[in-house]
Protein backbone atom coordinates (compact mmCIF):
# COMPACT_ATOMS: atom_id res chain seq x y z
CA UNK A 1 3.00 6.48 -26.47
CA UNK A 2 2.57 9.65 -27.68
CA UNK A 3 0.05 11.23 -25.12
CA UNK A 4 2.97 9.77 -22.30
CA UNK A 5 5.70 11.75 -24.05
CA UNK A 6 3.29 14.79 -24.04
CA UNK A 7 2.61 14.55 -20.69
CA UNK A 8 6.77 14.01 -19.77
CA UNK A 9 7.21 17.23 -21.62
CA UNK A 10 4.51 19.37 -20.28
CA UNK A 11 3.32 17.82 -17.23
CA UNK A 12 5.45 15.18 -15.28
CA UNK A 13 4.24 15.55 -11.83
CA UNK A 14 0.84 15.59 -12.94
CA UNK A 15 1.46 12.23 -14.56
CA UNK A 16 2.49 11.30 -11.43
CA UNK A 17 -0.28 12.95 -8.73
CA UNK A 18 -2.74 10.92 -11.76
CA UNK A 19 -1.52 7.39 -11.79
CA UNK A 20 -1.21 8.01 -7.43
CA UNK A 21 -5.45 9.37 -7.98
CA UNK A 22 -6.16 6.80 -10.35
CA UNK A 23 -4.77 4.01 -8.08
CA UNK A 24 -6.89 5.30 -4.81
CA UNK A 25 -9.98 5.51 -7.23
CA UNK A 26 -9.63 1.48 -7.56
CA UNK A 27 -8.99 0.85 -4.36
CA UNK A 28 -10.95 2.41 -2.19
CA UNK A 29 -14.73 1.69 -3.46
CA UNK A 30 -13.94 -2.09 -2.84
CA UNK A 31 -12.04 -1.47 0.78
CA UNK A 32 -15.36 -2.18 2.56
CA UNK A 33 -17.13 -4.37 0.48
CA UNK A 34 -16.47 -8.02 1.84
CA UNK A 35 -15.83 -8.92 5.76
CA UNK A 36 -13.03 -10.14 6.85
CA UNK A 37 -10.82 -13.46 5.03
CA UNK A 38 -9.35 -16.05 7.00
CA UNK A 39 -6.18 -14.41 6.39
CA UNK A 40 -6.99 -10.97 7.27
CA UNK A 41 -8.82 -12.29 10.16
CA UNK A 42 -5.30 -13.91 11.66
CA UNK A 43 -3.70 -10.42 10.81
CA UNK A 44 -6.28 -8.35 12.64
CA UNK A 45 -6.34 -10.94 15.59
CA UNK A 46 -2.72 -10.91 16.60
CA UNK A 47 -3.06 -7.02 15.15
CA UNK A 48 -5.12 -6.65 18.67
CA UNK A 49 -2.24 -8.08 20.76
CA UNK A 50 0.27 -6.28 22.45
CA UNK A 51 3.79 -5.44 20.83
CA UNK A 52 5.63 -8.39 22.74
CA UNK A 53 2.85 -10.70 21.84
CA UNK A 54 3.65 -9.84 18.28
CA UNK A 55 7.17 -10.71 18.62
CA UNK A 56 6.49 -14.00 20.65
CA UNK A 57 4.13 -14.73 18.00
CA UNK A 58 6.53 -14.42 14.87
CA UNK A 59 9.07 -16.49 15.98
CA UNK A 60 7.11 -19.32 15.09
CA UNK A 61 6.26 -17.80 12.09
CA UNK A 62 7.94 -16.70 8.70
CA UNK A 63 6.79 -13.09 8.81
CA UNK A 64 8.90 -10.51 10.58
CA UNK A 65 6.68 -8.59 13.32
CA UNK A 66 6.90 -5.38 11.90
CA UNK A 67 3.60 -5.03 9.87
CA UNK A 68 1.98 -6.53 12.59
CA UNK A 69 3.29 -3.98 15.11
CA UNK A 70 2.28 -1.40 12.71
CA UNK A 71 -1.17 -2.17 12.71
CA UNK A 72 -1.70 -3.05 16.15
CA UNK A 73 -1.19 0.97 17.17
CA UNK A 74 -3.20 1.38 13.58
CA UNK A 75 -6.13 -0.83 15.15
CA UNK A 76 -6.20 1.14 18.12
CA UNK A 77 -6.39 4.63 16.81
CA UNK A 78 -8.89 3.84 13.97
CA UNK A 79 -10.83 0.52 15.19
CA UNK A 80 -10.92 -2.72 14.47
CA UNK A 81 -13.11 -2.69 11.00
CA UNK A 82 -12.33 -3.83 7.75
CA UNK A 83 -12.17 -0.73 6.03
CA UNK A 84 -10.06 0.60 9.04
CA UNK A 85 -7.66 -2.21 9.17
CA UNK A 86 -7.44 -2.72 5.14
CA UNK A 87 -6.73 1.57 4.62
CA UNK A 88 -2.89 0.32 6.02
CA UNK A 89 -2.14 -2.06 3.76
CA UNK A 90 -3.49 0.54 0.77
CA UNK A 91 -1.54 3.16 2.44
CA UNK A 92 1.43 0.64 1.50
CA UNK A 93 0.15 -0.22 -1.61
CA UNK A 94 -0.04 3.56 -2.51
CA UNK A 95 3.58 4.40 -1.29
CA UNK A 96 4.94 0.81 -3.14
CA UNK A 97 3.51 2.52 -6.38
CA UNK A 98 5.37 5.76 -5.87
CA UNK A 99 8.42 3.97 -5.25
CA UNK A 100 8.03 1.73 -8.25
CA UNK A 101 8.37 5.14 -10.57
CA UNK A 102 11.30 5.86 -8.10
CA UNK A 103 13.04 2.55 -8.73
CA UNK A 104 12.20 2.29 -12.29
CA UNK A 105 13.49 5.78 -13.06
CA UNK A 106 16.96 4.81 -10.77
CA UNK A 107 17.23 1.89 -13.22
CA UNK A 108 16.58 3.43 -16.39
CA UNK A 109 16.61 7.44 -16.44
CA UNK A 110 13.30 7.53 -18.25
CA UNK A 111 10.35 9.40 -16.98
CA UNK A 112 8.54 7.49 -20.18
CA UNK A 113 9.37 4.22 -19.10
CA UNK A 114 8.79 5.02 -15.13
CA UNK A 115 5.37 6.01 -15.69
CA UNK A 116 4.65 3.17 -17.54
CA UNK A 117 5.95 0.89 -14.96
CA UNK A 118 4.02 2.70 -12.13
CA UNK A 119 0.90 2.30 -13.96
């Protein structure tokens, strides 16, 4: 605990920007390193359909359209590969991360306790 309260005191946002690094360092290696799951496949799949095919889609479904409308105009500005595909989801993995610290330091005022919780 000590080396977090040093780094509260001297460097918070660099405590931050490190956790954010440290996170994209774990990720990223592994984003291409198996094809396509069952899952994933389905995603991509209806990822390739249009906006209203989406919708028609979900209705059936328990997933709201949105992610899937999301990475249908992702799909078709970086291609339909699994690296390609997977970088959205780690884009919102990333950003769910930063907003962890956000929400934990909401809740409890700490900038200990928030980096603790983002890690």
């Amino acid at each position: 605990m000590n080396i977090i309260r040093i780094i509260k005191k001297k460097y918070p946002v660099a405590a931050f920007i490190t956790i954010l690094l440290l996170a994209i360092v774990l990720r990223i290696p592994v984003i291409n390193e198996k094809s396509f799951w069952l899952d994933e496949s389905l995603t991509v799949f209806y990822g390739q359909k249009s906006v209203w095919a989406n919708i028609a889609w979900t209705r059936s479904d328990v997933h709201p359209p949105l992610y899937n409308i999301i990475l249908s105009l992702w799909l078709r500005t970086f291609g339909v590969t699994p690296p390609a595909a997977r970088s959205l989801s780690t884009i919102f993995d990333l950003l769910a991360i930063g907003m962890t610290f956000l929400l934990a330091l909401k809740l409890t005022g700490d900038r200990n306790i928030s980096l603790i919780t983002m890690l």
